[in-house]
Each structure stands twice: as structure tokens, then as C-alpha cells.
PDB file of N, CA and C in Angstrom:
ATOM      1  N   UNK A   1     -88.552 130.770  14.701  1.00  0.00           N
ATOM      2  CA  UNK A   1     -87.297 131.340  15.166  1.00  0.00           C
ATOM      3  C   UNK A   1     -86.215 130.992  14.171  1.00  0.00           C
ATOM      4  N   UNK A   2     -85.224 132.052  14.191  1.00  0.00           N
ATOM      5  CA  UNK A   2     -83.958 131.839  13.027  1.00  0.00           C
ATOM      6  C   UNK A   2     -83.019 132.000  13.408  1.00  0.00           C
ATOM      7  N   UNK A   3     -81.727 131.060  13.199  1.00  0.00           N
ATOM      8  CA  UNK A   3     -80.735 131.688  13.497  1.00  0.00           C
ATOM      9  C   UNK A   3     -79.415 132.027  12.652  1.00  0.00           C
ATOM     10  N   UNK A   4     -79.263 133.409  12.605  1.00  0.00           N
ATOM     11  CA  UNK A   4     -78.442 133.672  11.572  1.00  0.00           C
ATOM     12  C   UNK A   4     -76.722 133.988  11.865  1.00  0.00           C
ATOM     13  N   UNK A   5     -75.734 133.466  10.941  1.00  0.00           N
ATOM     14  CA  UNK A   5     -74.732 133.689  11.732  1.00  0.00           C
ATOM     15  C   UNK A   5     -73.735 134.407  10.679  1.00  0.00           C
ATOM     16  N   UNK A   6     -72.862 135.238  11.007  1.00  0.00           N
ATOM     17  CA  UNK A   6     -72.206 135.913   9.992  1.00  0.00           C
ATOM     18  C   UNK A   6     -70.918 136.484  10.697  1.00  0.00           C
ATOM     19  N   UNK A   7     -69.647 136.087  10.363  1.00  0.00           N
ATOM     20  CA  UNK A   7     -68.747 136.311  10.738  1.00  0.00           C
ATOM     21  C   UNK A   7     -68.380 137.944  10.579  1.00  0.00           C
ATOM     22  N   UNK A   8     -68.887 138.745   9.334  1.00  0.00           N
ATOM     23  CA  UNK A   8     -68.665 140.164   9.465  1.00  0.00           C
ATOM     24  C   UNK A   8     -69.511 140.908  10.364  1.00  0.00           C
ATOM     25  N   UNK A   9     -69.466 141.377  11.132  1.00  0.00           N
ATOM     26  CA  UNK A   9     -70.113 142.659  12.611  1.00  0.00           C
ATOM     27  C   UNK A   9     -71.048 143.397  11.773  1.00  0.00           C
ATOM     28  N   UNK A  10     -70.553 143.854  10.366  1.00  0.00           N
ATOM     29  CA  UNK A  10     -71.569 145.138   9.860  1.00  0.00           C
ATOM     30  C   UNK A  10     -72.362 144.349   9.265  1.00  0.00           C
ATOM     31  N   UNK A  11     -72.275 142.774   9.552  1.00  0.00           N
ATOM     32  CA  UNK A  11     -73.469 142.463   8.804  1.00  0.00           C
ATOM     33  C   UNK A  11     -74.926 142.306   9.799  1.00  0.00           C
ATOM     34  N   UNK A  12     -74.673 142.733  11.352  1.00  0.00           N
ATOM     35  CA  UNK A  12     -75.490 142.561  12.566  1.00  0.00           C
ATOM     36  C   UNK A  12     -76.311 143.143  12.437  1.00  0.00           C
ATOM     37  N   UNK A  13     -76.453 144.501  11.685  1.00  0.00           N
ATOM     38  CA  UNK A  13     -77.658 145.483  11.620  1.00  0.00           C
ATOM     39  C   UNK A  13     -78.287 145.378  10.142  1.00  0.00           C
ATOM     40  N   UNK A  14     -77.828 144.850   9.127  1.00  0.00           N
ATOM     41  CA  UNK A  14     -78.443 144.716   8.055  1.00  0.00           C
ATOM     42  C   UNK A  14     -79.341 143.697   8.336  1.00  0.00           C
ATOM     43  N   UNK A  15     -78.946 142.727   8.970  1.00  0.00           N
ATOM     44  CA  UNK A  15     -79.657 141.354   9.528  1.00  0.00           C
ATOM     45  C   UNK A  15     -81.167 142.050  10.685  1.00  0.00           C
ATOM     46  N   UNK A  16     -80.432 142.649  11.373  1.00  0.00           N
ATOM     47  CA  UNK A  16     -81.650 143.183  12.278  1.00  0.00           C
ATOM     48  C   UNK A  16     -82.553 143.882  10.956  1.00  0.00           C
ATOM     49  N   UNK A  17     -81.671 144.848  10.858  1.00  0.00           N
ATOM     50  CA  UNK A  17     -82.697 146.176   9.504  1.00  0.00           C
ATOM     51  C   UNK A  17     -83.753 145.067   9.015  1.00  0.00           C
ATOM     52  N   UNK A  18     -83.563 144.192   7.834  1.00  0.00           N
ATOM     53  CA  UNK A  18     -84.506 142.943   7.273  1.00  0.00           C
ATOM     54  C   UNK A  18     -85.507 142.801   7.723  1.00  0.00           C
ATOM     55  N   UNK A  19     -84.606 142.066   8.910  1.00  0.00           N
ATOM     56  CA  UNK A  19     -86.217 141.189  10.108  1.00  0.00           C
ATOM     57  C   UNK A  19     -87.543 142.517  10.537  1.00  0.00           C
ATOM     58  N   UNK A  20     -86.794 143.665  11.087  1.00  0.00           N
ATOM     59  CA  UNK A  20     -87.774 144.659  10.612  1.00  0.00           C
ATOM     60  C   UNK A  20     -88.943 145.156   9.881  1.00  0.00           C
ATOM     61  N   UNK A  21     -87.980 145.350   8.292  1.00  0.00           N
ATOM     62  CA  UNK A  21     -88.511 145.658   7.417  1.00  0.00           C
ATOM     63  C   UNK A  21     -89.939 144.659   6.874  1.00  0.00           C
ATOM     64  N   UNK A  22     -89.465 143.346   7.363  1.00  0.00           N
ATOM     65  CA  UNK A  22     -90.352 142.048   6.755  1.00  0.00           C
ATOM     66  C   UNK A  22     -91.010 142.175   8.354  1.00  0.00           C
ATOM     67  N   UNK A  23     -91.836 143.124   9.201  1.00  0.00           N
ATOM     68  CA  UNK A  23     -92.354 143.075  10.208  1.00  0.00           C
ATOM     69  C   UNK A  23     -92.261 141.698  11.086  1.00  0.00           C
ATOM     70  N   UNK A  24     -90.834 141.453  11.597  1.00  0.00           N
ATOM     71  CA  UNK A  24     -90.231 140.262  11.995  1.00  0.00           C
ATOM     72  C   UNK A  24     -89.489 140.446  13.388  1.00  0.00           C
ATOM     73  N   UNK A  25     -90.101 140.780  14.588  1.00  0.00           N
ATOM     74  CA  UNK A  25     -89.026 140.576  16.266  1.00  0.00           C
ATOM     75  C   UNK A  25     -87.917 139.930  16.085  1.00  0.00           C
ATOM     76  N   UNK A  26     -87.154 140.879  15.010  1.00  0.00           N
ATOM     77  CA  UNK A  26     -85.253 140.706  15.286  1.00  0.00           C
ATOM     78  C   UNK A  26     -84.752 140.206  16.833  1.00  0.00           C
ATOM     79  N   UNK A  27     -85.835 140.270  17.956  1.00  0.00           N
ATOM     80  CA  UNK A  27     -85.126 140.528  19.170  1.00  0.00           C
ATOM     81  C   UNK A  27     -85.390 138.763  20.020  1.00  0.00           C
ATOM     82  N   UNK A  28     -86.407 138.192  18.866  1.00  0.00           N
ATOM     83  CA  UNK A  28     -86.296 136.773  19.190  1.00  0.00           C
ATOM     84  C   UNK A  28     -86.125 135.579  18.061  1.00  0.00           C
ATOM     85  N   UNK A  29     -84.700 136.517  17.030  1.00  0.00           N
ATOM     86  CA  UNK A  29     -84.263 135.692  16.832  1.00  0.00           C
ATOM     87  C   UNK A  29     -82.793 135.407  16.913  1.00  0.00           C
ATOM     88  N   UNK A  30     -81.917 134.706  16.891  1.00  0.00           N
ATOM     89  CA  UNK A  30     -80.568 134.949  17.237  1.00  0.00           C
ATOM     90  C   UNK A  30     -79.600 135.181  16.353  1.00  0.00           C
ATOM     91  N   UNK A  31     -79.313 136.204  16.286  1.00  0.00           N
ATOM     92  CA  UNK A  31     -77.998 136.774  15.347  1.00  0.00           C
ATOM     93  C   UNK A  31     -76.982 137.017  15.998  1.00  0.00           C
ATOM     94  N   UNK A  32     -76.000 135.745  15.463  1.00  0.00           N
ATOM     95  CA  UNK A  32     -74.813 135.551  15.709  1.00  0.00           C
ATOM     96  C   UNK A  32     -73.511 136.396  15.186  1.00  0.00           C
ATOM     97  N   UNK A  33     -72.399 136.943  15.776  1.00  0.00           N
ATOM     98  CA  UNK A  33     -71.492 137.390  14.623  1.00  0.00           C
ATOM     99  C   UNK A  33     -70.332 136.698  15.297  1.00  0.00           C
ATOM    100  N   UNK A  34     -70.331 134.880  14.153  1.00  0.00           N
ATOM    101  CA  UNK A  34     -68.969 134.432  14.990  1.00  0.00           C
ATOM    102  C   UNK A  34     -68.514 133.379  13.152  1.00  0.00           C
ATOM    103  N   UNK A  35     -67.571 133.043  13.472  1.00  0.00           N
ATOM    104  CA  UNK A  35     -67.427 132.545  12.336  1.00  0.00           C
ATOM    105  C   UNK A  35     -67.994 131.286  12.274  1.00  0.00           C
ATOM    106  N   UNK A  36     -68.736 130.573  11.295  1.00  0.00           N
ATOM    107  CA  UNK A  36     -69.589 129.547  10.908  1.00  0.00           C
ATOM    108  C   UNK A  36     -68.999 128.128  11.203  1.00  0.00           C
ATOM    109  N   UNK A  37     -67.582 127.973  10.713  1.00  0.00           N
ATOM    110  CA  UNK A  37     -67.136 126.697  11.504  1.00  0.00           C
ATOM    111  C   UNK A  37     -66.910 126.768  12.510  1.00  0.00           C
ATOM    112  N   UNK A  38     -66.671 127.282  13.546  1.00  0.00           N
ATOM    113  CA  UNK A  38     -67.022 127.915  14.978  1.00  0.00           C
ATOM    114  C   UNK A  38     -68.136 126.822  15.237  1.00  0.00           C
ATOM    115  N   UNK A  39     -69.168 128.089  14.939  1.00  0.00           N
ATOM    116  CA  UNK A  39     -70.710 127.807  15.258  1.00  0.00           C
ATOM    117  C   UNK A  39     -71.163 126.362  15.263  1.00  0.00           C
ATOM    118  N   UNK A  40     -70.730 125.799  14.241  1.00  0.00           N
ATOM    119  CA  UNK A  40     -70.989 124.467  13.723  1.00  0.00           C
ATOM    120  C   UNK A  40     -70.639 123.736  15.116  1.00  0.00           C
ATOM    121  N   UNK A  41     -69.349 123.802  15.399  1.00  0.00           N
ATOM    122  CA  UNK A  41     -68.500 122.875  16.566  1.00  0.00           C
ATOM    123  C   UNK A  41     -69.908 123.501  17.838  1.00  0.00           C
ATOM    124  N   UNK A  42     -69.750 124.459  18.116  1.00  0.00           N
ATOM    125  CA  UNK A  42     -70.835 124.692  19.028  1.00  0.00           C
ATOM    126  C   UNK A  42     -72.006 123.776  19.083  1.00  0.00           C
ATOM    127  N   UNK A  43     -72.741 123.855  17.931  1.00  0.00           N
ATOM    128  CA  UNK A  43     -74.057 123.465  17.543  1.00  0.00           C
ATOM    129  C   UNK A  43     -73.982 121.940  17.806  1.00  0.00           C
ATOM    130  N   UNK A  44     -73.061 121.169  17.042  1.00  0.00           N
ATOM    131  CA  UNK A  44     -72.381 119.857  17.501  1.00  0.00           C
ATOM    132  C   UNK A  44     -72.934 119.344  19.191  1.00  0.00           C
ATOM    133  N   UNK A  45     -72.056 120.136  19.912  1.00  0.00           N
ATOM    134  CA  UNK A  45     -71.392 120.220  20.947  1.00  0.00           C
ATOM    135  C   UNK A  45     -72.668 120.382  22.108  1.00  0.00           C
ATOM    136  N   UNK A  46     -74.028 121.697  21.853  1.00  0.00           N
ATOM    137  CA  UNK A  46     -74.771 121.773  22.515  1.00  0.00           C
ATOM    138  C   UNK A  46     -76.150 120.733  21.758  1.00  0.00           C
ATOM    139  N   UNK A  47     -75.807 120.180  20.821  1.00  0.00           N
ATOM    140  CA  UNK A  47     -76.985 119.064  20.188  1.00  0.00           C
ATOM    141  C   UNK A  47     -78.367 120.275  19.550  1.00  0.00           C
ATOM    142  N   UNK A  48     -77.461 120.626  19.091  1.00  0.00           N
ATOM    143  CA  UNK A  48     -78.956 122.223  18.357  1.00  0.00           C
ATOM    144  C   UNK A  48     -79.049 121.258  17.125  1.00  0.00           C
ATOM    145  N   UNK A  49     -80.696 121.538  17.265  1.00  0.00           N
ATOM    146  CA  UNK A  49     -81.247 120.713  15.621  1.00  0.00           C
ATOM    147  C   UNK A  49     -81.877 121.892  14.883  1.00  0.00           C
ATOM    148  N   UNK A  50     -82.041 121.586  13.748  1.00  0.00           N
ATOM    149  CA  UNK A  50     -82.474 123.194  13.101  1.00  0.00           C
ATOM    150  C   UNK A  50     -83.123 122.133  11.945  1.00  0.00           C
ATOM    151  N   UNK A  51     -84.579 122.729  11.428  1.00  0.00           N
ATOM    152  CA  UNK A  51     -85.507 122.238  10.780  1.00  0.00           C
ATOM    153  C   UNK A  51     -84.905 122.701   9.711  1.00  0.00           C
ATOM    154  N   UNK A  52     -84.184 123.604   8.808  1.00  0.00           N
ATOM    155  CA  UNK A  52     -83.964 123.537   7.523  1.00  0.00           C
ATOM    156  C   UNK A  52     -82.665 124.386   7.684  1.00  0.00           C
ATOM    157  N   UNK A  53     -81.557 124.196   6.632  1.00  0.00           N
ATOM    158  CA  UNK A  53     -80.283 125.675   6.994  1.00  0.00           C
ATOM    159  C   UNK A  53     -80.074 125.985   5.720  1.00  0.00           C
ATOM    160  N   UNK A  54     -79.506 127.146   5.512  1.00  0.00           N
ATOM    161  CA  UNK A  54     -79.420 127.498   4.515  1.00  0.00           C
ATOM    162  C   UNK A  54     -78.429 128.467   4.468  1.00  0.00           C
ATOM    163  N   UNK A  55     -77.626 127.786   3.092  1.00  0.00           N
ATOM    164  CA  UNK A  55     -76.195 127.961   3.162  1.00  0.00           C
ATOM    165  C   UNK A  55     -76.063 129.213   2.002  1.00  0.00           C
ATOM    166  N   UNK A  56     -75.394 130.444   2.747  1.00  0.00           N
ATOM    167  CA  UNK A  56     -74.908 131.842   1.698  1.00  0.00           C
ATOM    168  C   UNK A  56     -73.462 131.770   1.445  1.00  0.00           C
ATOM    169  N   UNK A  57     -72.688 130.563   1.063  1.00  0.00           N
ATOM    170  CA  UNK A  57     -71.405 131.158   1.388  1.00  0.00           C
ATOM    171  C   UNK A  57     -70.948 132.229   0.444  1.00  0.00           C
ATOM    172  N   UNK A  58     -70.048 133.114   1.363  1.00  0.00           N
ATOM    173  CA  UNK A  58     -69.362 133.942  -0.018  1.00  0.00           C
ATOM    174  C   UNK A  58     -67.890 133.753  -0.941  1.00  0.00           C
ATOM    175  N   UNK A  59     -67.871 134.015  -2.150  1.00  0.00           N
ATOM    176  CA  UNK A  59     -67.407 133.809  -3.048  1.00  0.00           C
ATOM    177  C   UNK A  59     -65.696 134.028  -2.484  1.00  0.00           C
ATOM    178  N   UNK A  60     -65.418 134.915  -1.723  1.00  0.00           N
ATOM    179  CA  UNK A  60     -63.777 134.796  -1.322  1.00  0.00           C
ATOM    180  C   UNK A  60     -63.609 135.602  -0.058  1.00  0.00           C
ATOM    181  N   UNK A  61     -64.624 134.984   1.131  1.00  0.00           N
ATOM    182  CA  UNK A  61     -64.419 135.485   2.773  1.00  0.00           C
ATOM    183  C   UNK A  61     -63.351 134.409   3.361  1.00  0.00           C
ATOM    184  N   UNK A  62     -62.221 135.786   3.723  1.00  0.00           N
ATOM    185  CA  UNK A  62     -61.521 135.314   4.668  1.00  0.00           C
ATOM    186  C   UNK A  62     -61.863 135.634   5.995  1.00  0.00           C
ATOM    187  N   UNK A  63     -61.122 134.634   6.568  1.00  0.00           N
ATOM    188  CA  UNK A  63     -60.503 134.991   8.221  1.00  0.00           C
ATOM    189  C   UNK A  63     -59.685 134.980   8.744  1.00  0.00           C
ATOM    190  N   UNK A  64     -59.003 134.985   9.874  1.00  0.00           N
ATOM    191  CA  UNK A  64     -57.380 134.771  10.044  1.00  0.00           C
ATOM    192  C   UNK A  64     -57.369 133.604   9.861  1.00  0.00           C
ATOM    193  N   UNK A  65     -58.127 132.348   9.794  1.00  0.00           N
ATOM    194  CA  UNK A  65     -57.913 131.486  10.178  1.00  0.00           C
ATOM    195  C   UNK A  65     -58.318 130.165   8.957  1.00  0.00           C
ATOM    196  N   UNK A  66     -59.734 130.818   8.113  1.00  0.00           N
ATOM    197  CA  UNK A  66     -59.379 130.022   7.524  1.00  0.00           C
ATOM    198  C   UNK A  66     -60.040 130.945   5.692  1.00  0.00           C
ATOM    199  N   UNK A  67     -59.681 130.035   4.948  1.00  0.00           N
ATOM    200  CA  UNK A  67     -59.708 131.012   3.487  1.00  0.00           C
ATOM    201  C   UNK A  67     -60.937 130.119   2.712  1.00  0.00           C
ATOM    202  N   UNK A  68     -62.181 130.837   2.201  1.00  0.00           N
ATOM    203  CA  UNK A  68     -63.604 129.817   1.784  1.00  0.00           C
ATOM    204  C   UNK A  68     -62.173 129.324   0.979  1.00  0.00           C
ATOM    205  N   UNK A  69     -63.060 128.196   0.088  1.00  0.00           N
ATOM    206  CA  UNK A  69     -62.810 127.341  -0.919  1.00  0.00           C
ATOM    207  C   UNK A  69     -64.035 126.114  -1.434  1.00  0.00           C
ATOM    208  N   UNK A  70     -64.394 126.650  -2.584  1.00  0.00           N
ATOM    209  CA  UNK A  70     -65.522 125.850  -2.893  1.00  0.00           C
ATOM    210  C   UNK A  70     -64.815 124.537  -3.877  1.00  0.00           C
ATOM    211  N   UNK A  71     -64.687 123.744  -3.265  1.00  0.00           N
ATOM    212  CA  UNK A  71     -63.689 122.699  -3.847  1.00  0.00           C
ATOM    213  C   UNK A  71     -65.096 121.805  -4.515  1.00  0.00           C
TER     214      UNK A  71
END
């Protein structure tokens, strides 16, 4: 099981499309569309452990709220 999280919406069906294409039940895995430090506090919060993560950040995604920065 995977769970993928992506703050842009149009990225919900490219994510499904994939799991598809790689003959993969998109429908048991969880695709999130919330923003990642969000998620994090969640994940925290409900004690979710995840065997490996793997980090895409992008090069200059905003939000209202906060601006990447690869410091």
C-alpha cells in the first residue's frame, strides 16, 4: 500500500492514471490532495509509520500559506 500526497487536485488523476498503467488498484491506495506539511501534522498526530517515503519536492510550489525553499 502507498500513500501519495500532492497538494495540486490535477495531480489526483495522473496519480490514479500511473497506478493503472503499472497494473496497480489505485482504489487501495491512498491519494491524498492536501498540502504535505498538513499531512505530516496529521501523520504525527494519528502515529502513521510508513516503511520508506519519498520525497518529490518541487522546485518553486506555492501555497497561500507557505512558499518551498530548499535552504
Amino acid at each position: 500500500k502507498t500513500t501519495s500526497v500532492d497538494l495540486a487536485n490535477r495531480s489526483k488523476s495522473k496519480t490514479i492514471e500511473m497506478f493503472s498503467v503499472n497494473g496497480i488498484d489505485f482504489e487501495a491506495q491512498d491519494i491524498i490532495v492536501e498540502d504535505v506539511f498538513n499531512y505530516f501534522k496529521y501523520a504525527v498526530r494519528k502515529q502513521l509509520t510508513f516503511d520508506m517515503v519519498i520525497l518529490d519536492p518541487p522546485s518553486f510550489a506555492r501555497s497561500k500559506k507557505h512558499t518551498f525553499s530548499a535552504r
